[in-house]
C-alpha atoms as a PDB file:
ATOM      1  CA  UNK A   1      20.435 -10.011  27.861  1.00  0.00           C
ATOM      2  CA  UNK A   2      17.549  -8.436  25.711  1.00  0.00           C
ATOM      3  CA  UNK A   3      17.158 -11.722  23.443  1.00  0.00           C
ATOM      4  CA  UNK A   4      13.336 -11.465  24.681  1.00  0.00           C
ATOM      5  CA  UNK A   5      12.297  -8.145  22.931  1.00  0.00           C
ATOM      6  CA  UNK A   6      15.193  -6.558  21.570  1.00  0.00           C
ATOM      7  CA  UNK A   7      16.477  -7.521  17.683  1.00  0.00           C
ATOM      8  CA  UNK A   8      19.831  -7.584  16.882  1.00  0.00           C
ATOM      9  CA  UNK A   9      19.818  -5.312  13.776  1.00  0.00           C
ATOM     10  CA  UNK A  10      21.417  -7.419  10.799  1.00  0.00           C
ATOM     11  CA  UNK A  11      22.742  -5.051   8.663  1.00  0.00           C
ATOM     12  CA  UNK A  12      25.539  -4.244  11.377  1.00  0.00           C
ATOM     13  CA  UNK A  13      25.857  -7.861  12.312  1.00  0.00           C
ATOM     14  CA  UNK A  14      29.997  -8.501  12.056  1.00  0.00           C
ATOM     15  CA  UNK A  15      30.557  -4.763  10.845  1.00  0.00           C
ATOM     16  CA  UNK A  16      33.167  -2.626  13.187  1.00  0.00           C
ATOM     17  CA  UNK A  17      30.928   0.729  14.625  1.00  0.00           C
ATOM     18  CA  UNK A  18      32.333   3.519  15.844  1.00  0.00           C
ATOM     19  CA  UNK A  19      30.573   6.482  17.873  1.00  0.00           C
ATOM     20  CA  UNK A  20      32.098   9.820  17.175  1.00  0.00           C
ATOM     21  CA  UNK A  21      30.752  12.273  19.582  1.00  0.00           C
ATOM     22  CA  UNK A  22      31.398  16.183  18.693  1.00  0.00           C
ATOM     23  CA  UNK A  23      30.901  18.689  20.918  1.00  0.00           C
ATOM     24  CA  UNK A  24      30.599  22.400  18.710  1.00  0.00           C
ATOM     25  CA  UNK A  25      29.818  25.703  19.175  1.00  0.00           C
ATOM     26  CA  UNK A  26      25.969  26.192  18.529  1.00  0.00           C
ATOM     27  CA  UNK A  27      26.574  28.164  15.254  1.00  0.00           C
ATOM     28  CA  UNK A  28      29.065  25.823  14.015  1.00  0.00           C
ATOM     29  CA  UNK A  29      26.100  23.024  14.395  1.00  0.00           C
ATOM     30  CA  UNK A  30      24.396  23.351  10.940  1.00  0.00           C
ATOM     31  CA  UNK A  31      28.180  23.469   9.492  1.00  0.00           C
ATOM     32  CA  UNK A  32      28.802  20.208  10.618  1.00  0.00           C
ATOM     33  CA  UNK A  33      25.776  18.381   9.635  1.00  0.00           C
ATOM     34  CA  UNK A  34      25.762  19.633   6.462  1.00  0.00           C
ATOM     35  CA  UNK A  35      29.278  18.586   5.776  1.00  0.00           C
ATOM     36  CA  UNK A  36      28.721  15.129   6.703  1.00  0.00           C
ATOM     37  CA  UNK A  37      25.436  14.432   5.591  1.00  0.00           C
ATOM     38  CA  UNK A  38      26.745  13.227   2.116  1.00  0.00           C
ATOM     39  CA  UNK A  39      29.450  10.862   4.217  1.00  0.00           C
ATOM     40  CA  UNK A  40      28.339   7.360   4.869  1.00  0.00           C
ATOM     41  CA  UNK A  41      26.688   7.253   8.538  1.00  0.00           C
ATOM     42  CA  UNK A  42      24.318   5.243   9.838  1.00  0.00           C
ATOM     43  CA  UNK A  43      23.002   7.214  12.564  1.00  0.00           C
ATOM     44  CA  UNK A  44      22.978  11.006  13.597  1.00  0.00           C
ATOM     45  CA  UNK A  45      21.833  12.457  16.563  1.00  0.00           C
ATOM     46  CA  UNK A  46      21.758  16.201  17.732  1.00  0.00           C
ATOM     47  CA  UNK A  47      20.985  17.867  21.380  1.00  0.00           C
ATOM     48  CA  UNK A  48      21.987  20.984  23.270  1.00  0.00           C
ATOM     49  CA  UNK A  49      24.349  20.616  26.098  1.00  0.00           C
ATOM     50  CA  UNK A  50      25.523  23.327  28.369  1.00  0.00           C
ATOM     51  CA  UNK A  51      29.615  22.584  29.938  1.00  0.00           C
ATOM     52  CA  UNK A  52      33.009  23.897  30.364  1.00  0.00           C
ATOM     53  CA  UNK A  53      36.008  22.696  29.483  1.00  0.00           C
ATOM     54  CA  UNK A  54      39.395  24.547  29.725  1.00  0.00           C
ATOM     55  CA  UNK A  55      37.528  27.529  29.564  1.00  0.00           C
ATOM     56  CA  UNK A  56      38.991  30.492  32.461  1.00  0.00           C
ATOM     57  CA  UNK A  57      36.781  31.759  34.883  1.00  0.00           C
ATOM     58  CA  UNK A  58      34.047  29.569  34.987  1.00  0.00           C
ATOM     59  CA  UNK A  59      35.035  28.035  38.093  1.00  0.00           C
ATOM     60  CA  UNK A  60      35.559  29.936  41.232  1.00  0.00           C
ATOM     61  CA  UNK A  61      35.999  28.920  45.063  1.00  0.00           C
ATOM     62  CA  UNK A  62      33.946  29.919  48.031  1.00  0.00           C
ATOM     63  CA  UNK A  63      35.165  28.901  50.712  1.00  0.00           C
ATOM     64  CA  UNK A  64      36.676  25.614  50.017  1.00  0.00           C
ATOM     65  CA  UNK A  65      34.060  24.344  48.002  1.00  0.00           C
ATOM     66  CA  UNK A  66      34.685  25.145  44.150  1.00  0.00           C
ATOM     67  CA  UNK A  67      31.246  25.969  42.140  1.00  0.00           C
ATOM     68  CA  UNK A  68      29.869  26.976  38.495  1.00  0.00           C
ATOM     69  CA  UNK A  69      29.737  30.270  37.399  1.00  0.00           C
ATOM     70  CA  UNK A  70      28.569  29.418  33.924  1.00  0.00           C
ATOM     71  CA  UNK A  71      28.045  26.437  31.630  1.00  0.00           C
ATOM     72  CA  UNK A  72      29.329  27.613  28.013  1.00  0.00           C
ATOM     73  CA  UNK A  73      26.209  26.438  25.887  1.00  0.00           C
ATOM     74  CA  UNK A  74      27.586  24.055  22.713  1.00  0.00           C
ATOM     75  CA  UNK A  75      25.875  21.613  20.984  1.00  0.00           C
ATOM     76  CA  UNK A  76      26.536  17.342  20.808  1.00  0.00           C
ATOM     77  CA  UNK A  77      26.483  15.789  17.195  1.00  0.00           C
ATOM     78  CA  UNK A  78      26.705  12.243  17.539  1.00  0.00           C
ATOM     79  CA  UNK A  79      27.328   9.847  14.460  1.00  0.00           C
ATOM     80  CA  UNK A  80      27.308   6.543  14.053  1.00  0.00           C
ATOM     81  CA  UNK A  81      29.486   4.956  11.457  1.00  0.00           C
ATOM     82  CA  UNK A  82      31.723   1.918  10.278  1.00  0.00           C
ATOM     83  CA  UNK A  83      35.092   1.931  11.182  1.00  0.00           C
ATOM     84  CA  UNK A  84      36.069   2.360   7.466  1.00  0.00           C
ATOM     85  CA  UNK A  85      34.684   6.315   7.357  1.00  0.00           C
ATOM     86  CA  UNK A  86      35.480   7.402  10.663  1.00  0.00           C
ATOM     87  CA  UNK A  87      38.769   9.429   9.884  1.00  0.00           C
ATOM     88  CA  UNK A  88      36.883  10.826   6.986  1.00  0.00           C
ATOM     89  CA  UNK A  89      34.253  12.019   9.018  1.00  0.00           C
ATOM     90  CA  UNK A  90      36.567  13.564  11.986  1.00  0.00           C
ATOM     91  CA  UNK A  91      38.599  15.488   9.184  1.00  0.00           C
ATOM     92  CA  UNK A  92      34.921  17.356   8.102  1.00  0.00           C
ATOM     93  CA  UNK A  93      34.078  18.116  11.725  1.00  0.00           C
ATOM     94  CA  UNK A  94      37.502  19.603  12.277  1.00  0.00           C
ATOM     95  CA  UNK A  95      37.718  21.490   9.091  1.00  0.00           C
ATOM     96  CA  UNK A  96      34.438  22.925   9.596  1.00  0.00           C
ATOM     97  CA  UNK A  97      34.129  23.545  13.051  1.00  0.00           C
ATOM     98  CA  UNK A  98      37.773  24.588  14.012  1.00  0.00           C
ATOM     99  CA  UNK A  99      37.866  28.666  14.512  1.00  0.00           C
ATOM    100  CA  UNK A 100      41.414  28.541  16.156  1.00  0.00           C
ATOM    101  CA  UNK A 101      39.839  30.002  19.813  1.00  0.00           C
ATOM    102  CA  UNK A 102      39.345  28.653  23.239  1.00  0.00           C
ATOM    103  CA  UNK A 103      36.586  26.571  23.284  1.00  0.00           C
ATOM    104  CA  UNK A 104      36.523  25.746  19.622  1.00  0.00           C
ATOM    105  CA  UNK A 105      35.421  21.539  21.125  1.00  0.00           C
ATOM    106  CA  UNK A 106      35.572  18.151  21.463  1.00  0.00           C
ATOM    107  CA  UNK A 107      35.539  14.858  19.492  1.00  0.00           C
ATOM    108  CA  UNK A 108      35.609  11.449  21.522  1.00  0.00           C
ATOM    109  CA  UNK A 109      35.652   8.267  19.509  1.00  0.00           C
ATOM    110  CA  UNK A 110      33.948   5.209  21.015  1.00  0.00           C
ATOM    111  CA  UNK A 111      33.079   1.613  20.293  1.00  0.00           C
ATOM    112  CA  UNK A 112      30.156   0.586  19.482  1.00  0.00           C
ATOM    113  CA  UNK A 113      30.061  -3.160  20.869  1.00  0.00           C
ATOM    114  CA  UNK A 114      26.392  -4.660  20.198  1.00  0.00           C
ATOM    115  CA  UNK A 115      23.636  -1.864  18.317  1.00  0.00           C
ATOM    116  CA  UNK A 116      20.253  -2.963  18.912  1.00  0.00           C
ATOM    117  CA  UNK A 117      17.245  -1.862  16.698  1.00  0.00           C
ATOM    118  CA  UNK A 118      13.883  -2.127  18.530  1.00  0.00           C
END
């Protein structure tokens, strides 16, 4: 598809990748970088994102159209790592972003099926 100007990194050639996407509070962020900085990733990526999730009250109806009140501000860390360290990785995130409240977030684990340096 890209074979004209995109390289197939080879140090991920036949290694399994997953994509664990966390989605924190914003002053849980530096918590969770720093706790798996010393785990083996290959990537890590870090952006503001504004949402809701099972949050009350942040939806309302007018009319019979439903719209926003609010997006709860959080912050996305997204890591990159073999299959081998992903559990490892979730149980940091957890154990140092978990508060026990509503809205506490998210992690979503996804395959990574081709990475591409360029």
């Amino acid at each position: 598809m890209f074979e004209n100007w995109l390289v197939l990194c080879p140090r991920w050639w036949g290694v399994e990748m997953k994509q664990i996407v966390s989605i924190v509070k914003p002053f849980l962020a530096e918590r969770v970088v720093a706790a798996i900085a010393g785990k083996q990733v290959e990537e890590i990526s870090i952006r503001e994102v504004k949402g809701y999730g099972r949050q009350k009250n942040y939806l309302d109806q007018y009319g019979e159209n439903e719209y926003s009140l609010a997006f709860v501000p959080k912050v996305e860390v997204s890591v990159w790592a073999q299959d081998e360290h992903v559990d490892s990785i979730i149980e940091q995130i957890v154990a140092v972003s978990r508060t026990g409240r509503l809205g506490d977030g998210k992690i979503m684990v996804l395959p990574v099926v081709e990475p591409i340096d360029f």
